[in-house]
N, C-alpha and C. Protein backbone atom coordinates (compact mmCIF):
# COMPACT_ATOMS: atom_id res chain seq x y z
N UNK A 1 15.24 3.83 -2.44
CA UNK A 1 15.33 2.83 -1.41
C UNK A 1 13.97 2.16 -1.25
N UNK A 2 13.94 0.60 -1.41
CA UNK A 2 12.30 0.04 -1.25
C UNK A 2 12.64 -0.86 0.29
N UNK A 3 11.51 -1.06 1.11
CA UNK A 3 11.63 -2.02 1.90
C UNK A 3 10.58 -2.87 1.78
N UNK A 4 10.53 -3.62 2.28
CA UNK A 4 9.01 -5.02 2.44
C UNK A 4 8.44 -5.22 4.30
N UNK A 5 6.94 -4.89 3.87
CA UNK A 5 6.55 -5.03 5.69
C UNK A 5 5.04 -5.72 5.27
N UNK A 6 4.89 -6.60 5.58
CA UNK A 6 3.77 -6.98 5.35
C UNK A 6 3.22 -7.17 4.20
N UNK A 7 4.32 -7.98 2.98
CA UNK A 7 4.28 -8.05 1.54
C UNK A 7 3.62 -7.05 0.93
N UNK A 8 3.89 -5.38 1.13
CA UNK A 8 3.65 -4.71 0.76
C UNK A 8 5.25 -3.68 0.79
N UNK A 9 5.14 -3.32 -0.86
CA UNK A 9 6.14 -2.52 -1.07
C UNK A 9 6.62 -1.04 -0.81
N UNK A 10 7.48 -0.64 0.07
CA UNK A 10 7.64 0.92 0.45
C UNK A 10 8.69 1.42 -0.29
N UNK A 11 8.71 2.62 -1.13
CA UNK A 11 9.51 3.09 -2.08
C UNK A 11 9.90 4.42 -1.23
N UNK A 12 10.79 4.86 -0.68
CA UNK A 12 11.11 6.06 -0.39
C UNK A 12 11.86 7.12 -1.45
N UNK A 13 11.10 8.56 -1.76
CA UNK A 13 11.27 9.29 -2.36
C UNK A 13 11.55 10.56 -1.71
N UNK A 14 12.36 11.41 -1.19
CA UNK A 14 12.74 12.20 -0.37
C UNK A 14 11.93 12.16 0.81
N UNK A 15 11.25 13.27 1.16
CA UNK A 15 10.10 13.04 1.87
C UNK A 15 8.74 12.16 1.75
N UNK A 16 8.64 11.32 0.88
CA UNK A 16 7.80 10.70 0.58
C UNK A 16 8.10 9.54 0.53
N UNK A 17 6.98 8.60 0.69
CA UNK A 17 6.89 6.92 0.85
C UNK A 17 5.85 6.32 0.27
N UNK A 18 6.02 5.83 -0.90
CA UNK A 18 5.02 5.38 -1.89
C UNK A 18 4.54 3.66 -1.40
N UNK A 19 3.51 3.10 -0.67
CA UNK A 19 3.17 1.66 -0.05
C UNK A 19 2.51 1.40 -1.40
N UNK A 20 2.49 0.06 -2.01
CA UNK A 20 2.47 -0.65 -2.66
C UNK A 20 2.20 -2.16 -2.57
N UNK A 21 1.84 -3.10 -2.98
CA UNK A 21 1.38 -4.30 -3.23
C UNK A 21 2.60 -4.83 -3.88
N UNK A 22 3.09 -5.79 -2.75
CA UNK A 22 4.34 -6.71 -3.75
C UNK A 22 3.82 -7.47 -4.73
N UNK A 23 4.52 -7.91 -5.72
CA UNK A 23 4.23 -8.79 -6.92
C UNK A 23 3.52 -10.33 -5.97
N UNK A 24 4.33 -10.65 -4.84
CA UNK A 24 3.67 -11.70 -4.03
C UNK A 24 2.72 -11.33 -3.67
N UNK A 25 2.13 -10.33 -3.39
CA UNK A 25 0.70 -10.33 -2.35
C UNK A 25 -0.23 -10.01 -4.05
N UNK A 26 -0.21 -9.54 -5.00
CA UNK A 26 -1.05 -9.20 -5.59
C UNK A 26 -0.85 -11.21 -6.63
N UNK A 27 -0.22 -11.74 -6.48
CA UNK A 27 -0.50 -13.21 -6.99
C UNK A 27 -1.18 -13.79 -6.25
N UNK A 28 -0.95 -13.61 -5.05
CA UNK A 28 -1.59 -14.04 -3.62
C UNK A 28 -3.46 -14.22 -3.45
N UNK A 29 -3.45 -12.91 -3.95
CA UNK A 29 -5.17 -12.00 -3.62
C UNK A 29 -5.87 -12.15 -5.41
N UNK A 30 -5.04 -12.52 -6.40
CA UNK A 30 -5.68 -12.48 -7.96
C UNK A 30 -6.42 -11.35 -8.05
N UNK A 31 -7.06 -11.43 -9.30
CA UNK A 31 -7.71 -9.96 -9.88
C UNK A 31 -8.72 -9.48 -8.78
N UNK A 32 -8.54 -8.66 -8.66
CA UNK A 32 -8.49 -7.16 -7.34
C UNK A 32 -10.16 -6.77 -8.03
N UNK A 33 -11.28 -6.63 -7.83
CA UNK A 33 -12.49 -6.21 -7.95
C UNK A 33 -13.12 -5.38 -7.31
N UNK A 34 -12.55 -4.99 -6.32
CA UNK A 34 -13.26 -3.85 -5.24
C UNK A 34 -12.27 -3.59 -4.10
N UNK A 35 -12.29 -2.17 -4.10
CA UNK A 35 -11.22 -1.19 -3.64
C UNK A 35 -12.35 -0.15 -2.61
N UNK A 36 -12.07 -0.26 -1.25
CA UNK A 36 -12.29 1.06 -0.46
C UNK A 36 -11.44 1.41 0.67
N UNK A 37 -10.90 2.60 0.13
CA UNK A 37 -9.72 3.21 1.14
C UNK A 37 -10.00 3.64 2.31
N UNK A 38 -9.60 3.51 3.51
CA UNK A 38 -9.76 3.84 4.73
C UNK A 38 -9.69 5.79 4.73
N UNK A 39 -10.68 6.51 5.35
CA UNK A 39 -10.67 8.06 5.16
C UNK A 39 -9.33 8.47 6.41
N UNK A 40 -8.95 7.64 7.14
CA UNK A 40 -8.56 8.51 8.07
C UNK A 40 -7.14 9.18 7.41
N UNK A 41 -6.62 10.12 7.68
CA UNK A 41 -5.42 10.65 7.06
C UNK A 41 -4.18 10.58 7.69
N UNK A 42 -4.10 9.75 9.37
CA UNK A 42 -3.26 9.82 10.29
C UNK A 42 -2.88 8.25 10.74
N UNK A 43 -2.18 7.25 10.12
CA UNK A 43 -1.63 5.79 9.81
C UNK A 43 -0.89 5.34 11.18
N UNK A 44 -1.54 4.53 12.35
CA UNK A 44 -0.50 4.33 12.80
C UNK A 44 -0.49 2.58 12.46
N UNK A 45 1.00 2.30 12.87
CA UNK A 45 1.33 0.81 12.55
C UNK A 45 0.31 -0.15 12.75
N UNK A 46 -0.37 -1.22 11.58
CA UNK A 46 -0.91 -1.88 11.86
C UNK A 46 -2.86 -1.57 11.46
N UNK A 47 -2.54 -0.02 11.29
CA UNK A 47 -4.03 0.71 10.72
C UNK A 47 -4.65 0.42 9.44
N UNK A 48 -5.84 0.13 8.85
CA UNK A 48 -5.65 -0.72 8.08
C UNK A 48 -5.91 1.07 6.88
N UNK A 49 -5.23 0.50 5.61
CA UNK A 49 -5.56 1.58 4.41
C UNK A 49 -6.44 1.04 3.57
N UNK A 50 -6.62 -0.04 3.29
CA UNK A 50 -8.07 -0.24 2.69
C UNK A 50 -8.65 -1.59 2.64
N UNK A 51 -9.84 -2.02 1.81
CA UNK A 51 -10.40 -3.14 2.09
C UNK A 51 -10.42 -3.16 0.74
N UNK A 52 -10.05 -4.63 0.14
CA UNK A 52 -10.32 -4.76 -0.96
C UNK A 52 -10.43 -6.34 -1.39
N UNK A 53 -11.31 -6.38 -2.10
CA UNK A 53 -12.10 -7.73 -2.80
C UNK A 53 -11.25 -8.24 -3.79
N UNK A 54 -11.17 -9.14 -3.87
CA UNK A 54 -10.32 -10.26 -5.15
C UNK A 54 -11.06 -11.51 -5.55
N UNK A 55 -10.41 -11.79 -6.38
CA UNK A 55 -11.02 -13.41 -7.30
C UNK A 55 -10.24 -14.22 -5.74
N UNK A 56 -9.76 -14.20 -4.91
CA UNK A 56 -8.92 -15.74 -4.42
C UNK A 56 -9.48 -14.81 -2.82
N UNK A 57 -9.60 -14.08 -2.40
CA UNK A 57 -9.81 -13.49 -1.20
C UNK A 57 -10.88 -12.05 -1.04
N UNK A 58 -11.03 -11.96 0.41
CA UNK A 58 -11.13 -10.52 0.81
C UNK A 58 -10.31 -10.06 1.89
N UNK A 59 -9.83 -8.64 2.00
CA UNK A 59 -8.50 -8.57 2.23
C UNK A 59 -8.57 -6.79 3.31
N UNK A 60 -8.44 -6.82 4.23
CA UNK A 60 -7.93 -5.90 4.57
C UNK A 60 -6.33 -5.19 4.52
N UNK A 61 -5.80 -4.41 4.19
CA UNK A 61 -4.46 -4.33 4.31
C UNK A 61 -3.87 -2.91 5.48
N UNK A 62 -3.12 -3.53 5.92
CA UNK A 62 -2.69 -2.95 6.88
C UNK A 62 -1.99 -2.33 6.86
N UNK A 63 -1.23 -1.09 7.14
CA UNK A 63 0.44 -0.70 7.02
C UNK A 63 1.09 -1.05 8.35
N UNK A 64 2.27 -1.52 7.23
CA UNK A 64 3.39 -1.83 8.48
C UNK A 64 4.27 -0.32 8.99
N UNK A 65 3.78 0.71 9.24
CA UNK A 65 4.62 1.74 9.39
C UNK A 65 3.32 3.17 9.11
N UNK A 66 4.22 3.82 10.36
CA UNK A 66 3.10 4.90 10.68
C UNK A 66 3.31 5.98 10.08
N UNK A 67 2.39 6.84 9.72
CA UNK A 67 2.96 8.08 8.92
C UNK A 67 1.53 9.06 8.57
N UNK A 68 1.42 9.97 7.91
CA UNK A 68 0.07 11.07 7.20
C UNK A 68 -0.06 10.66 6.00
N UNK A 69 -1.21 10.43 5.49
CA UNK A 69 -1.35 9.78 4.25
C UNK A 69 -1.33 11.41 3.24
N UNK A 70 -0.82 11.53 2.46
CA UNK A 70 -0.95 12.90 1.52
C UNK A 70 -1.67 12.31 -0.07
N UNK A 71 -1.89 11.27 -0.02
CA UNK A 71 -2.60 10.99 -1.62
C UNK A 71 -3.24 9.22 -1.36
N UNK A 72 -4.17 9.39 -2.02
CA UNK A 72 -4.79 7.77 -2.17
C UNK A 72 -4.46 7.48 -3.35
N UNK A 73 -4.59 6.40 -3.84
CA UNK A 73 -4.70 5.93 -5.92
C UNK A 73 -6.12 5.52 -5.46
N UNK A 74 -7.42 6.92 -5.53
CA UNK A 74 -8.40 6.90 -5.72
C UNK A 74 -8.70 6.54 -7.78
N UNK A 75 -8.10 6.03 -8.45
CA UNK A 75 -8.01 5.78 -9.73
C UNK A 75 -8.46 4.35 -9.37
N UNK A 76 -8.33 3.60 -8.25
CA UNK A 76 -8.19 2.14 -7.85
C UNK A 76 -9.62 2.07 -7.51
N UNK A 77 -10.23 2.90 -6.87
CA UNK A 77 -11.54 2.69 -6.37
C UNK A 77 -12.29 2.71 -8.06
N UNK A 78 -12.11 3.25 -8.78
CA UNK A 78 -13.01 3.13 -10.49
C UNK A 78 -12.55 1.81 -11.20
N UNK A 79 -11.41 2.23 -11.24
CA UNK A 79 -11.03 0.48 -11.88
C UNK A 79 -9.66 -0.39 -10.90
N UNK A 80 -10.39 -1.14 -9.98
CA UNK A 80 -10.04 -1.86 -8.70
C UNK A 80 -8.06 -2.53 -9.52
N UNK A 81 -8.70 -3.22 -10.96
CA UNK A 81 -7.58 -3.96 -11.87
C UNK A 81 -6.24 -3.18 -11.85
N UNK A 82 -6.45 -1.92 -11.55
CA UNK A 82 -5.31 -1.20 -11.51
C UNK A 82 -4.12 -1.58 -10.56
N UNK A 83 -4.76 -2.31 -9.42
CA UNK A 83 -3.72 -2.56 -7.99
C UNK A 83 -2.98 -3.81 -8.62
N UNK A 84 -3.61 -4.82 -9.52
CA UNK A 84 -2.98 -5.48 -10.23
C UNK A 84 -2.11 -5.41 -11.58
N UNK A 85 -1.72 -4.08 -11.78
CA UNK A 85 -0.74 -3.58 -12.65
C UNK A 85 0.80 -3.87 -12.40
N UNK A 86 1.34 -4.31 -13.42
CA UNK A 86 3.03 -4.52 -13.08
C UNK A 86 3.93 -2.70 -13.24
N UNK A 87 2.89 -2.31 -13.33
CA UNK A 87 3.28 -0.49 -13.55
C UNK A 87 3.41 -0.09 -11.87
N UNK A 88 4.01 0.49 -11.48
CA UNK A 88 4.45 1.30 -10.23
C UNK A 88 3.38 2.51 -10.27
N UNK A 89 3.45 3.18 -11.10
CA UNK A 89 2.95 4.25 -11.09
C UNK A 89 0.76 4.08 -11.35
N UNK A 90 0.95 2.94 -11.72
CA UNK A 90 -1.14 2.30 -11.04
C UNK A 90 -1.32 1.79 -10.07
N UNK A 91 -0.27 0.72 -9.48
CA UNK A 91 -0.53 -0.14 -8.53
C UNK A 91 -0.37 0.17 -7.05
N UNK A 92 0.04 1.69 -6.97
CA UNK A 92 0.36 2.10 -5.40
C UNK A 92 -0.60 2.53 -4.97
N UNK A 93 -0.86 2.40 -3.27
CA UNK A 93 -1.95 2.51 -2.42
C UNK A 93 -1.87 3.66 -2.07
N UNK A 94 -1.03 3.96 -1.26
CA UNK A 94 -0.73 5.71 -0.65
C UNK A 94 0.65 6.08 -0.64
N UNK A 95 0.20 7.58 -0.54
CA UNK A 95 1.44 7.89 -0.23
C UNK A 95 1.80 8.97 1.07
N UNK A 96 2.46 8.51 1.83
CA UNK A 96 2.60 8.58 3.30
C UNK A 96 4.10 10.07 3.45
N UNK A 97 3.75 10.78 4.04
CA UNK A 97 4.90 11.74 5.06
C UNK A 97 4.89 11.36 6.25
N UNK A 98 5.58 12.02 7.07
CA UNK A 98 6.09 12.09 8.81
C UNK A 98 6.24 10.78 8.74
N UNK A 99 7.01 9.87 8.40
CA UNK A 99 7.39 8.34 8.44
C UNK A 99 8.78 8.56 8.98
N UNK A 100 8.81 7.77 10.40
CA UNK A 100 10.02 7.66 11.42
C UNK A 100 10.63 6.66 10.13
N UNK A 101 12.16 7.09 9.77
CA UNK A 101 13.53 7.09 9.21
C UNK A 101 13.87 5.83 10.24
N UNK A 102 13.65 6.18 10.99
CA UNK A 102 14.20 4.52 11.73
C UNK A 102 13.25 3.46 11.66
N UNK A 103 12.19 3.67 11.55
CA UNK A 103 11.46 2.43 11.46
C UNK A 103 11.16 1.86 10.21
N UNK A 104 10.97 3.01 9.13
CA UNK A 104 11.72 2.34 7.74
C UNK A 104 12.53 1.79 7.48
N UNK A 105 13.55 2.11 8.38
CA UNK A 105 15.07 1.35 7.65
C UNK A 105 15.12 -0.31 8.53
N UNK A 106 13.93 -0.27 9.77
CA UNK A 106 14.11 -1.61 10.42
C UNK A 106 13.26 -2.56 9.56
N UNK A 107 12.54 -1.56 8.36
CA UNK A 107 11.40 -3.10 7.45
C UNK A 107 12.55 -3.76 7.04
N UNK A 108 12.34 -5.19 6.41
CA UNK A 108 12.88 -5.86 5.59
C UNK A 108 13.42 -5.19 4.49
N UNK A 109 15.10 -5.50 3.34
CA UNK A 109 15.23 -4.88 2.31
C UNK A 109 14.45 -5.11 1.37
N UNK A 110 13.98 -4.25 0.17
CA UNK A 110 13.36 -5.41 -0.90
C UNK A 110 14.78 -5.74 -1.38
């Protein structure tokens, strides 16, 4: 199940919620050059997960949806180009538990 909150992509995997960069926001922001993830481990709506530099912008990103972060794609902070991958498995930001089931299902469908 994916939803869209803030042109960023949420993939739900049992207990898990993989946030992501839609294909629109990463055309949006162009090649991605600098990546730093926010340390805190506790997301509420609107908190930002990282700051990151591009050829067309600079960009804070926010999550639309609150949750415990359990993994960064600290791979992104060495080579930033990665967030601009059409691969799923380079281009995701975090990955989030304790995410209210209802407020996922109120994002947008993808």
């Amino acid at each position: 199940m994916e939803r869209i909150g803030n042109f960023l992509l949420i993939t739900k995997d049992g207990d898990n919620y993989t946030v992501s960069m839609s294909a629109e926001l990463q055309d949006d922001v162009g090649t991605v050059g600098f990546v730093e993830f926010n340390q805190e481990d506790n997301l509420e709506v609107d908190d930002a997960i990282l700051n990151l530099e591009a050829s067309k912008t600079v960009l804070e990103i926010a999550s639309p949806i609150a949750g415990t972060i359990v993994e960064r794609n600290t791979a992104a902070e060495d080579n930033p180009q990665l967030l601009n991958s059409a691969k799923a498995d380079e281009n995701w930001l975090v990955k989030l538990t304790n995410v209210d089931e209802e407020a996922f299902n109120a994002l947008e469908e993808a």
